[in-house]
Protein backbone atom coordinates (compact mmCIF):
# COMPACT_ATOMS: atom_id res chain seq x y z
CA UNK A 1 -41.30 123.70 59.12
CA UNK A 2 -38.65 125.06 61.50
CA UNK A 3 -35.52 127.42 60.79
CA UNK A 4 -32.50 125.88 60.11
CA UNK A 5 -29.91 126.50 62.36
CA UNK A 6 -27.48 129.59 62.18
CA UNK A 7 -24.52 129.64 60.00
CA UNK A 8 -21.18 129.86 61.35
CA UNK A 9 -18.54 132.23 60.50
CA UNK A 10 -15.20 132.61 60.71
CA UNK A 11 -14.53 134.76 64.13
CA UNK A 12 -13.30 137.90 62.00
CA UNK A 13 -16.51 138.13 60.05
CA UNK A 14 -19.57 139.19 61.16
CA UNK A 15 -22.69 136.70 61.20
CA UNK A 16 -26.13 136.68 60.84
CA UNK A 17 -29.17 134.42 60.40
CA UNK A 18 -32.54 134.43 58.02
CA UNK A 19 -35.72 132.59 58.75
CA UNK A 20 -36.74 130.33 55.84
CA UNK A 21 -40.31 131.08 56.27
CA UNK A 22 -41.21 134.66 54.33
CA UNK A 23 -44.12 134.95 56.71
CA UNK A 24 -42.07 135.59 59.57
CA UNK A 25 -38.75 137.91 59.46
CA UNK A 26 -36.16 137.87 62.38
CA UNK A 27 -34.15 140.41 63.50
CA UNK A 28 -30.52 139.98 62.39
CA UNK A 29 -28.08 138.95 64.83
CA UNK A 30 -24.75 140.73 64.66
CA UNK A 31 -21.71 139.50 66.90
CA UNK A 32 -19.41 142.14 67.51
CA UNK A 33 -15.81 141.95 65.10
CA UNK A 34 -12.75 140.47 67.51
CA UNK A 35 -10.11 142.77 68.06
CA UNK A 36 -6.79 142.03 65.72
CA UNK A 37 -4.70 139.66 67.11
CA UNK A 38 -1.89 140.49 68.89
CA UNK A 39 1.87 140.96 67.06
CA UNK A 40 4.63 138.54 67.55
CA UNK A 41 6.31 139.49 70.88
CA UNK A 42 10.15 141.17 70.21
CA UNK A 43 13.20 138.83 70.79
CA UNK A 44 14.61 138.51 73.77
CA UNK A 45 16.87 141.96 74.22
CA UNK A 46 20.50 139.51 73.91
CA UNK A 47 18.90 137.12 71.56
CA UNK A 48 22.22 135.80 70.05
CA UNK A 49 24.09 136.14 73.77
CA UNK A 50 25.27 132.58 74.98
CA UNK A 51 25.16 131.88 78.80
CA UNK A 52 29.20 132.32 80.61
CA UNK A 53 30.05 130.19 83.59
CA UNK A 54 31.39 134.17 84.96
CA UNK A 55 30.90 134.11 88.81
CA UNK A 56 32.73 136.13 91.40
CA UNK A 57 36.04 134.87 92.29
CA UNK A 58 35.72 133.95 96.28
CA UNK A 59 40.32 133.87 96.51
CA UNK A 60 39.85 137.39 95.00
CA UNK A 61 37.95 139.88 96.55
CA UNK A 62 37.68 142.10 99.90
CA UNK A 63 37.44 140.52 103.33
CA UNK A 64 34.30 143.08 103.71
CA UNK A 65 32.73 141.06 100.77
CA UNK A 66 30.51 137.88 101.14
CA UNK A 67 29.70 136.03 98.24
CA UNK A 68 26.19 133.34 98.03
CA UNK A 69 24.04 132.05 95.81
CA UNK A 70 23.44 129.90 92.88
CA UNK A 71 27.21 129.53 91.35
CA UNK A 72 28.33 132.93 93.91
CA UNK A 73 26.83 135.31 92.18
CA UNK A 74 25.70 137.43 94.80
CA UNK A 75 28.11 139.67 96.08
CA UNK A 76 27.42 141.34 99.73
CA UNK A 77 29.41 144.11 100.49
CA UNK A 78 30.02 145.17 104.18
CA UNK A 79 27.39 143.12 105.84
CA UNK A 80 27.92 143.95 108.94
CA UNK A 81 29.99 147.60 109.36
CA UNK A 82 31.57 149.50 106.49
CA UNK A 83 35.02 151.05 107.56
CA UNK A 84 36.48 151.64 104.16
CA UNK A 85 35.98 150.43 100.46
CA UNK A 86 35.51 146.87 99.30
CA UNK A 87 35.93 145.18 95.60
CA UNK A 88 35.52 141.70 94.17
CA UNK A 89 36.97 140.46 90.84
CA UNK A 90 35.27 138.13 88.51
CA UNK A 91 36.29 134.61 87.51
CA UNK A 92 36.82 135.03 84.09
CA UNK A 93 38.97 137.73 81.90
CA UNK A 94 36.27 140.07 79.39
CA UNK A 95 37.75 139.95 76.39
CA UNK A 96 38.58 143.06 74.01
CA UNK A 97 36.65 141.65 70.66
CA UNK A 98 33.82 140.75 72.34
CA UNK A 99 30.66 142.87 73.91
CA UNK A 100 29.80 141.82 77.38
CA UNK A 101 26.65 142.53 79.62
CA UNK A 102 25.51 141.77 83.01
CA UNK A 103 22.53 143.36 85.06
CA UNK A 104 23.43 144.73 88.58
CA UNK A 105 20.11 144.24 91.32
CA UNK A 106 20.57 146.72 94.02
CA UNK A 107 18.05 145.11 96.45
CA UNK A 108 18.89 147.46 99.32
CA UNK A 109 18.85 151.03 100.10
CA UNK A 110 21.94 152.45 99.05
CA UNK A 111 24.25 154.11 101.92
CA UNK A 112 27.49 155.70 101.60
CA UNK A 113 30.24 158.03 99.51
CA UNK A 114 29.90 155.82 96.72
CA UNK A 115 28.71 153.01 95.62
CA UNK A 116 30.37 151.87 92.12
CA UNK A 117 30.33 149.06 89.41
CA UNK A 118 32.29 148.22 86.61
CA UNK A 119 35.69 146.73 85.03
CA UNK A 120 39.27 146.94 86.00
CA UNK A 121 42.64 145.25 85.56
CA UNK A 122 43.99 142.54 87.77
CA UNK A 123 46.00 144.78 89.48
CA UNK A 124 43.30 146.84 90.81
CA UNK A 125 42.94 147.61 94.79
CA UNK A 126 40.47 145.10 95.84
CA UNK A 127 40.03 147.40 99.66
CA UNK A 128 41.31 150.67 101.30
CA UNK A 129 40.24 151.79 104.24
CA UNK A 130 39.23 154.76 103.68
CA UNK A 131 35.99 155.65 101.91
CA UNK A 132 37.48 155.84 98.00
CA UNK A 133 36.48 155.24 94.62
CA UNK A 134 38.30 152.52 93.55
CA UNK A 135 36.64 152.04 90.18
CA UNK A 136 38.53 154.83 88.42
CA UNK A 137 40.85 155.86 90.77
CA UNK A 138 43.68 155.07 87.79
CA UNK A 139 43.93 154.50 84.30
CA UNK A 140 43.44 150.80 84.94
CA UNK A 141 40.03 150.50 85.64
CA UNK A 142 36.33 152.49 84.79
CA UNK A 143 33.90 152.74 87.30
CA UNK A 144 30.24 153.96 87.51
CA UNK A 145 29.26 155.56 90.47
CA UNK A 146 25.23 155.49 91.98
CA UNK A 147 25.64 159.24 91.59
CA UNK A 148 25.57 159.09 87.52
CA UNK A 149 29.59 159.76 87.29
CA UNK A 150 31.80 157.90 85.19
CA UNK A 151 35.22 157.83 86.81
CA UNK A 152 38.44 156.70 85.05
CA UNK A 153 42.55 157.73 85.46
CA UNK A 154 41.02 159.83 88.76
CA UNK A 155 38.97 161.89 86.81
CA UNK A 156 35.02 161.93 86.23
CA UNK A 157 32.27 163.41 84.19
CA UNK A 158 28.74 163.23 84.87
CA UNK A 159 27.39 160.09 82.42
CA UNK A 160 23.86 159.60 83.76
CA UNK A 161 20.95 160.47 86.26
């Protein structure tokens, strides 16, 4: 008479097999226990953030600034020769009650006195030429320079590193 064939298991439990003749004994086969599965990955980090139509605003911005891209989001800032300081505003007006959020790629090496993003009014300098910060310079704008300084009404305090 021959064996029967092995029993299945669940892939958590451990399985083995038994001869049905007493004559004979067989080793018992263990498979090794899976590992646990895996948690539920987090939410995305702005899970209840809705997508703006925000791009830069090509009628409002430096002549040192060149703007591409899907829907002009990319903003290129002295492509050629940097005499002075260049700004661009955005399309749409951020809104007191509300939290806003955007991500900033710096895909080049960055050169120069400073280098700055953030937020002003609409009556912010948009270029000087001279090499300034702009973002800050007054108490109508805040600005965060690549050097970890937070500048605002001409003042700053180190913010980051």
């Amino acid at each position: 008479m021959s064996d029967p064939p092995p029993a299945t298991a669940p892939p958590s439990s451990t399985a083995t097999t038994s001869s049905s003749s007493s004559s004979s004994s067989n080793p018992a086969v263990v498979s090794p226990p899976l590992p646990p599965p895996l948690p539920p990955p987090p939410p995305p980090p702005m899970s209840h953030a809705c997508q703006d139509n925000w791009t830069w605003n090509p009628k409002d911005k430096s002549h040192e600034v060149v703007l591409h891209g899907p829907r002009s989001r990319i903003a290129h800032f002295h492509p050629n020769w940097s005499n002075g300081t260049a700004g661009v505003r955005g399309t749409r007006v951020l809104r007191r009650d509300r939290r806003h959020y955007w991500e900033v790629n710096v895909s080049q090496r960055i050169f120069g006195t400073s280098m700055m993003f953030g937020v002003g009014t609409g009556r912010c300098r948009l270029h000087v030429d001279a090499f300034v910060n702009m973002l800050g310079e007054d108490g109508r704008s805040w600005g965060l320079s690549h050097k970890g300084y937070l500048w605002h009404a001409g003042k700053h305090k180190l913010y980051t590193t």
